[in-house]
PDB file of N, CA and C in Angstrom:
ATOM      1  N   UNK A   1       0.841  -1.174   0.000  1.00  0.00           N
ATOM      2  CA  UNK A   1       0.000   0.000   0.000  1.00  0.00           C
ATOM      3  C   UNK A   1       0.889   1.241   0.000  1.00  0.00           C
ATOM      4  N   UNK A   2       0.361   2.466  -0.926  1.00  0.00           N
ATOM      5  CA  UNK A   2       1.000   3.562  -0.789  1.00  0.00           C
ATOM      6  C   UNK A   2       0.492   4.650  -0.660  1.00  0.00           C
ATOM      7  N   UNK A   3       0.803   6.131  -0.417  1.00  0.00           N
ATOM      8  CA  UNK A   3      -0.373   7.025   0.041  1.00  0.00           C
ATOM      9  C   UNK A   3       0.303   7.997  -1.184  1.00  0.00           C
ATOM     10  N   UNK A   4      -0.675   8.632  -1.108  1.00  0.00           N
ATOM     11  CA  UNK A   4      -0.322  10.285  -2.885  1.00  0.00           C
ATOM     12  C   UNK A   4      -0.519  10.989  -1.858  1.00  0.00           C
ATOM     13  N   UNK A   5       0.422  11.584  -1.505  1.00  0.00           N
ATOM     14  CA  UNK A   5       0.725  12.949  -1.148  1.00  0.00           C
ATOM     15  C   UNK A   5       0.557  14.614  -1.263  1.00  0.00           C
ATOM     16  N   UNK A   6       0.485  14.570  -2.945  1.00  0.00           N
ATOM     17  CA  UNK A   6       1.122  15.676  -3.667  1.00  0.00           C
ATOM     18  C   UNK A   6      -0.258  16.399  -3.966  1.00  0.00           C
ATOM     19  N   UNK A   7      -0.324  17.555  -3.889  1.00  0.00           N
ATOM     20  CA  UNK A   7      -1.410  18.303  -3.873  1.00  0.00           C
ATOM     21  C   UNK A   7      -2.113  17.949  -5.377  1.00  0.00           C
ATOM     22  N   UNK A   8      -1.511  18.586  -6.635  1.00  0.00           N
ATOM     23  CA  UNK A   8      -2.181  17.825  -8.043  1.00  0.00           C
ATOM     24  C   UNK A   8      -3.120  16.460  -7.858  1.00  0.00           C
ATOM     25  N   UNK A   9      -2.308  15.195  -6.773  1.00  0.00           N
ATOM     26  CA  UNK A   9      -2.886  13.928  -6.910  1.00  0.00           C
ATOM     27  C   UNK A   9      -4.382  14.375  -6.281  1.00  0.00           C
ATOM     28  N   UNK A  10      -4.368  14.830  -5.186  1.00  0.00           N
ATOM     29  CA  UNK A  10      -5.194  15.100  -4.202  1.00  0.00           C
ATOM     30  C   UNK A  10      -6.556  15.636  -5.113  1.00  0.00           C
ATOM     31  N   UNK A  11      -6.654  16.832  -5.896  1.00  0.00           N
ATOM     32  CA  UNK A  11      -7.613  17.076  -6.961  1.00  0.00           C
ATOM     33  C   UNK A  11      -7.972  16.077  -7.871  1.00  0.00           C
ATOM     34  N   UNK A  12      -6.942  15.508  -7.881  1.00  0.00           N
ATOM     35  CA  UNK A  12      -7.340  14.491  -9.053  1.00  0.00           C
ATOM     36  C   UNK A  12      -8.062  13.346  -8.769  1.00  0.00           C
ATOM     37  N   UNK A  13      -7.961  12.913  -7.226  1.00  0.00           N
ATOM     38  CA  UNK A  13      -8.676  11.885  -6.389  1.00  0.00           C
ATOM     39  C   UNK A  13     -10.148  12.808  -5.913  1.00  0.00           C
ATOM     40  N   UNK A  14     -10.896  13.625  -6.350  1.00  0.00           N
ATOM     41  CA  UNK A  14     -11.612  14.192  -5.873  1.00  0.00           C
ATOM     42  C   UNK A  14     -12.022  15.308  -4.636  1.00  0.00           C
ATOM     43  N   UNK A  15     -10.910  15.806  -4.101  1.00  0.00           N
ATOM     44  CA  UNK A  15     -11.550  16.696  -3.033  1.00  0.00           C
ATOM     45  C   UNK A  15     -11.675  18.437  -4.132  1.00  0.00           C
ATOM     46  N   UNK A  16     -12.546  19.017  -3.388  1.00  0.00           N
ATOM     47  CA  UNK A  16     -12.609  20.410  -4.097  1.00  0.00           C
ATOM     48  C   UNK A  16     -11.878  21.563  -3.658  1.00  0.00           C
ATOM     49  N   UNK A  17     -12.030  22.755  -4.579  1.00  0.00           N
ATOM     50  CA  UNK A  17     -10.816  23.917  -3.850  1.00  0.00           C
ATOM     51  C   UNK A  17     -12.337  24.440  -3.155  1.00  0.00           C
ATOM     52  N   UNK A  18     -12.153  25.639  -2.877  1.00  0.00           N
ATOM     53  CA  UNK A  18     -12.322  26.567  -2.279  1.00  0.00           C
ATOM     54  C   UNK A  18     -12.203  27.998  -2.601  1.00  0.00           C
ATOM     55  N   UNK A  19     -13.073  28.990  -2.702  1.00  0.00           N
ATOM     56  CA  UNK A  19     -13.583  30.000  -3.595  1.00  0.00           C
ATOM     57  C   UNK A  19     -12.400  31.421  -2.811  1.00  0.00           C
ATOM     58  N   UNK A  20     -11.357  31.708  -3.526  1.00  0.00           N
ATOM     59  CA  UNK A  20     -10.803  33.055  -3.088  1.00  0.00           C
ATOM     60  C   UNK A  20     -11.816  34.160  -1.975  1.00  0.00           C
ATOM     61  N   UNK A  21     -13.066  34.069  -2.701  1.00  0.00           N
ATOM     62  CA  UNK A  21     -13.574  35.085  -2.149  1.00  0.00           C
ATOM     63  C   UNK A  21     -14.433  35.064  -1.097  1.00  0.00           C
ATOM     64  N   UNK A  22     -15.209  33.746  -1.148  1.00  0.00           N
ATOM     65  CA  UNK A  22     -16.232  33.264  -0.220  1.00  0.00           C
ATOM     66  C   UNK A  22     -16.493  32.607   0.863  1.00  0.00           C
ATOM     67  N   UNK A  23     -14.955  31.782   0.289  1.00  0.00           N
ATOM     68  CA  UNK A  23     -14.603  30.334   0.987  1.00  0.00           C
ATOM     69  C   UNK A  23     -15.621  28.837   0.420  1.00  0.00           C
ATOM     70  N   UNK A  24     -16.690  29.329  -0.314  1.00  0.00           N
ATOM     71  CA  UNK A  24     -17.081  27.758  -0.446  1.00  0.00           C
ATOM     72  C   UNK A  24     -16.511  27.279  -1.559  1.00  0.00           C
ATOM     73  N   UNK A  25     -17.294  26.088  -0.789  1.00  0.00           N
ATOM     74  CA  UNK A  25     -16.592  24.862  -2.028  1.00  0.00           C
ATOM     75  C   UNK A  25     -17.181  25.415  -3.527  1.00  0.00           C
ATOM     76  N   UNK A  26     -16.068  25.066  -4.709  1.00  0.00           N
ATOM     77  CA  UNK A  26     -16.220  25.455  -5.988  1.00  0.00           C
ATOM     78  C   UNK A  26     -16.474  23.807  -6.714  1.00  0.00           C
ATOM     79  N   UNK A  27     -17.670  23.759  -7.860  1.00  0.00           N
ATOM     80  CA  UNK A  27     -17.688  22.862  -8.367  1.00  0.00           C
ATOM     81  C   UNK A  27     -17.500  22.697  -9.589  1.00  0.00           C
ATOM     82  N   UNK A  28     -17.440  23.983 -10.471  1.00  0.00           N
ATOM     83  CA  UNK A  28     -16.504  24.537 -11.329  1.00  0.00           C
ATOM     84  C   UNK A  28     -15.908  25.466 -10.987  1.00  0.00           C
ATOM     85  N   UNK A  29     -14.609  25.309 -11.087  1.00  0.00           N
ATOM     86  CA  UNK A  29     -13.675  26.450 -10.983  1.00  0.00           C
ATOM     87  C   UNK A  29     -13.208  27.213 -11.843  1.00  0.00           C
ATOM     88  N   UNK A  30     -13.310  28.721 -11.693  1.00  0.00           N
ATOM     89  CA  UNK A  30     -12.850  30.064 -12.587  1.00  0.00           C
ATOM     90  C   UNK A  30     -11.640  30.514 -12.192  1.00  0.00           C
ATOM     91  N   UNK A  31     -10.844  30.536 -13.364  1.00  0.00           N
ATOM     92  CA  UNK A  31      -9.387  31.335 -12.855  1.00  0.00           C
ATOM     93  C   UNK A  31      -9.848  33.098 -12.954  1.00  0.00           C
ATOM     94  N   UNK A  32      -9.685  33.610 -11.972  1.00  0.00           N
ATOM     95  CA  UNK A  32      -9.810  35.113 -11.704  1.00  0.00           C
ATOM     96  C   UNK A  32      -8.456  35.653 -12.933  1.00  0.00           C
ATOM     97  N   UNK A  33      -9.299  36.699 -13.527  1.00  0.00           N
ATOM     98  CA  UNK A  33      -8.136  37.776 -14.381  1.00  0.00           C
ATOM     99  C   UNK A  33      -7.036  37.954 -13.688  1.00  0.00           C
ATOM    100  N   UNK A  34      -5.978  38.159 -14.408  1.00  0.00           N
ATOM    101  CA  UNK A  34      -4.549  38.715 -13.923  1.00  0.00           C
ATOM    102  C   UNK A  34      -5.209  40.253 -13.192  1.00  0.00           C
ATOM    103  N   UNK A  35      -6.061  41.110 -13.561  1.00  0.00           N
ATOM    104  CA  UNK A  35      -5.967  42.311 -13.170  1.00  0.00           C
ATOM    105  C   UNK A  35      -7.077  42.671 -12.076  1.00  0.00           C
ATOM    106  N   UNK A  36      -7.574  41.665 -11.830  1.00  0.00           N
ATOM    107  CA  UNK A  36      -8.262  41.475 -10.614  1.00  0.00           C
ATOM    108  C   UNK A  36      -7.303  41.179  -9.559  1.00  0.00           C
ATOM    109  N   UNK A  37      -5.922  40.333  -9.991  1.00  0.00           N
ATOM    110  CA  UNK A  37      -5.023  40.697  -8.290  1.00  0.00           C
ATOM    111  C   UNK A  37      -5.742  39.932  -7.319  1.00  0.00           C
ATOM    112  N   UNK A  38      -6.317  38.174  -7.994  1.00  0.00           N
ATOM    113  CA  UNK A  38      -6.882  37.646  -6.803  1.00  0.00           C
ATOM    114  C   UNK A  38      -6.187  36.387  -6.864  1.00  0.00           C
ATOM    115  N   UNK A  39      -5.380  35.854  -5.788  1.00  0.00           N
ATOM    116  CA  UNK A  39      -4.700  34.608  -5.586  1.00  0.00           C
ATOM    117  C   UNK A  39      -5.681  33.712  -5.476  1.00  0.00           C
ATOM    118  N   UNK A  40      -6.019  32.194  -6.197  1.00  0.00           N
ATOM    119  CA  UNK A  40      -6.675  31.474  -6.231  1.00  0.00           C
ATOM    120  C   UNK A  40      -7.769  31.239  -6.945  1.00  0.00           C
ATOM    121  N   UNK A  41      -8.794  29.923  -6.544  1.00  0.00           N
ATOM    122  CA  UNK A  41      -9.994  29.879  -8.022  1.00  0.00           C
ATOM    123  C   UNK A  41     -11.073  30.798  -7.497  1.00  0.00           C
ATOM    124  N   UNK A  42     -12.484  31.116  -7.779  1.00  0.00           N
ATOM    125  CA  UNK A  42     -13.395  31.674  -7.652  1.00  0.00           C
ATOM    126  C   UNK A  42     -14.643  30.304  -8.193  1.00  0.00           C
ATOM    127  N   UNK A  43     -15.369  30.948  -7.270  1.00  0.00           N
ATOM    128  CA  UNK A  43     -16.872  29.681  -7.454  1.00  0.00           C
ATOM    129  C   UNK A  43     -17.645  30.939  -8.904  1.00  0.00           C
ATOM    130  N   UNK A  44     -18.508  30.750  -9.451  1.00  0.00           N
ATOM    131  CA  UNK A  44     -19.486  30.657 -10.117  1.00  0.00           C
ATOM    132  C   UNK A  44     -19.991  31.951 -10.137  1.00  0.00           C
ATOM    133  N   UNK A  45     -20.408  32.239  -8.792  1.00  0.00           N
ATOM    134  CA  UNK A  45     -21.188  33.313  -8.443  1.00  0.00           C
ATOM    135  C   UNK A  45     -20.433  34.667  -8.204  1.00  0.00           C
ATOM    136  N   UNK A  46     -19.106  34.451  -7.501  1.00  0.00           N
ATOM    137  CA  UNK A  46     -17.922  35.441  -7.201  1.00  0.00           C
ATOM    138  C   UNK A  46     -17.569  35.830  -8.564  1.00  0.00           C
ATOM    139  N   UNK A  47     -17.163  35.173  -9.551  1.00  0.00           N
ATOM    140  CA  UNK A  47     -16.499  35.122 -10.756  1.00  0.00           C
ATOM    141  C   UNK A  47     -17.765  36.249 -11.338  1.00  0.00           C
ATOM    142  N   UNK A  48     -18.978  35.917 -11.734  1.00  0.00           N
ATOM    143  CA  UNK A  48     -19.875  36.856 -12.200  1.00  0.00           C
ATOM    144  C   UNK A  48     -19.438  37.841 -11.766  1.00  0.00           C
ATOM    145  N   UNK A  49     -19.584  38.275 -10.269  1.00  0.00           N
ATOM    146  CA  UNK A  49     -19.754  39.409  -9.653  1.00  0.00           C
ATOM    147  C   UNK A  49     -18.169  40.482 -10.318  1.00  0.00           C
ATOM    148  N   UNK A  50     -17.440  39.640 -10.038  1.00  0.00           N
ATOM    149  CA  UNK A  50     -16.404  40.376 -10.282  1.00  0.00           C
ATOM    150  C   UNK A  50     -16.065  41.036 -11.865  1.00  0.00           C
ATOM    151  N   UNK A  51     -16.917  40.124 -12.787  1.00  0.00           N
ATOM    152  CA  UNK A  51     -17.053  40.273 -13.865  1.00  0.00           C
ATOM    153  C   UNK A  51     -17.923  41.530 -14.042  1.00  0.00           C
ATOM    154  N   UNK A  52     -18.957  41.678 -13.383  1.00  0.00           N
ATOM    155  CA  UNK A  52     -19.707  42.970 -13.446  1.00  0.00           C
ATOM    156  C   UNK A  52     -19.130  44.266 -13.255  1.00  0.00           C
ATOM    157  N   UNK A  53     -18.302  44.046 -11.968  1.00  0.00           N
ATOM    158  CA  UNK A  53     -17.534  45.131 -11.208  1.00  0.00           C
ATOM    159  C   UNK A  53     -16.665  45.682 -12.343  1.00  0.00           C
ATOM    160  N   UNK A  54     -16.163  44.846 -12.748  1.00  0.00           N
ATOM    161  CA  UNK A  54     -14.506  45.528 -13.562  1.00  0.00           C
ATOM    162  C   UNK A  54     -15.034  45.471 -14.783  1.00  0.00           C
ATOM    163  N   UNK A  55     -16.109  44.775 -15.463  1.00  0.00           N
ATOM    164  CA  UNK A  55     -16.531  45.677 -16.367  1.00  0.00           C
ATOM    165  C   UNK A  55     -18.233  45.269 -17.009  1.00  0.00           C
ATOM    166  N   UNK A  56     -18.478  46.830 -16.167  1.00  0.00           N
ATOM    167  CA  UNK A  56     -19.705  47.108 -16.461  1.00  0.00           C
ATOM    168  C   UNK A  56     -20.539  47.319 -17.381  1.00  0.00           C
ATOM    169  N   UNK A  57     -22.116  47.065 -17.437  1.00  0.00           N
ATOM    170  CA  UNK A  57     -22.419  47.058 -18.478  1.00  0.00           C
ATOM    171  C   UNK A  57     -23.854  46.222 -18.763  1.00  0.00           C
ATOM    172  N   UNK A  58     -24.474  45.537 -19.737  1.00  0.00           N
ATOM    173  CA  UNK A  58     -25.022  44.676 -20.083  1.00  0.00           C
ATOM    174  C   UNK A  58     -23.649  43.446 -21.022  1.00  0.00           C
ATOM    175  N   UNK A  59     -24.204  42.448 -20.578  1.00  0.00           N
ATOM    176  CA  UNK A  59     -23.428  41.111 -20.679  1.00  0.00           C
ATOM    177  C   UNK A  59     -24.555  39.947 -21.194  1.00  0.00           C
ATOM    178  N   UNK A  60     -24.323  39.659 -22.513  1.00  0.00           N
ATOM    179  CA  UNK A  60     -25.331  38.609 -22.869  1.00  0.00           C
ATOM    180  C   UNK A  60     -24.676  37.302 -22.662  1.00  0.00           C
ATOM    181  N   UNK A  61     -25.221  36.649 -22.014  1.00  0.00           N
ATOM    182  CA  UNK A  61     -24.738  35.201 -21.805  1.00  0.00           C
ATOM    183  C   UNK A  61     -25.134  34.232 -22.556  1.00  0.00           C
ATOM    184  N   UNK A  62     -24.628  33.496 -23.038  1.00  0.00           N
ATOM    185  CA  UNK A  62     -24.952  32.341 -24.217  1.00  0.00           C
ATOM    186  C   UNK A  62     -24.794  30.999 -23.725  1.00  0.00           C
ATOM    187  N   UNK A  63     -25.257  29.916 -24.177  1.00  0.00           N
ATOM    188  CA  UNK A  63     -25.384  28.588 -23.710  1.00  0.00           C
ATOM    189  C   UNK A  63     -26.069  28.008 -22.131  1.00  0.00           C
ATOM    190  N   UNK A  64     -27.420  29.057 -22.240  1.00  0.00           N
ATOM    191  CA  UNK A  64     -28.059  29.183 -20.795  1.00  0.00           C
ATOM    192  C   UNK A  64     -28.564  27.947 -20.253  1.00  0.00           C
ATOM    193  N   UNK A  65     -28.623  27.120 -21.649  1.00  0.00           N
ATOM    194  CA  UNK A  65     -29.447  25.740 -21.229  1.00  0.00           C
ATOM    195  C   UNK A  65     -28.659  24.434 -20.828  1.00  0.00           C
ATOM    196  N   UNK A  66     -27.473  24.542 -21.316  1.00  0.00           N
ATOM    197  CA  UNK A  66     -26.488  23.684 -21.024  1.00  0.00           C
ATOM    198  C   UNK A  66     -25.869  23.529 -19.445  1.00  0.00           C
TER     199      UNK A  66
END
């Protein structure tokens, strides 16, 4: 018997990250822009938000049904 150690294995065996901004668990994960200046992934909902913030506007979203 042997144990995986290494953080990569660890994702890859299933545990989840954890949202830069919120702290919850992410079940898709968003890499935050370089110019957002945020270390780590973002959940779903953070990622929008931040998307609004830095740039405002109307935003049509496509593939709503999927």
């Amino acid at each position: 018997m042997f144990f995986i150690s290494s953080k990569k294995s660890k994702v890859a065996l299933g545990s989840s990250y954890k949202c830069a901004i919120c702290s919850e668990r992410t079940g898709t994960r968003y890499n935050p822009m370089k110019e957002w200046r945020i270390k780590g992934v973002l959940c779903g909902d953070c990622y929008s938000k931040q998307l609004h913030e830095y740039y405002p506007g109307d935003h049509v979203r496509v593939n709503k049904d999927l």
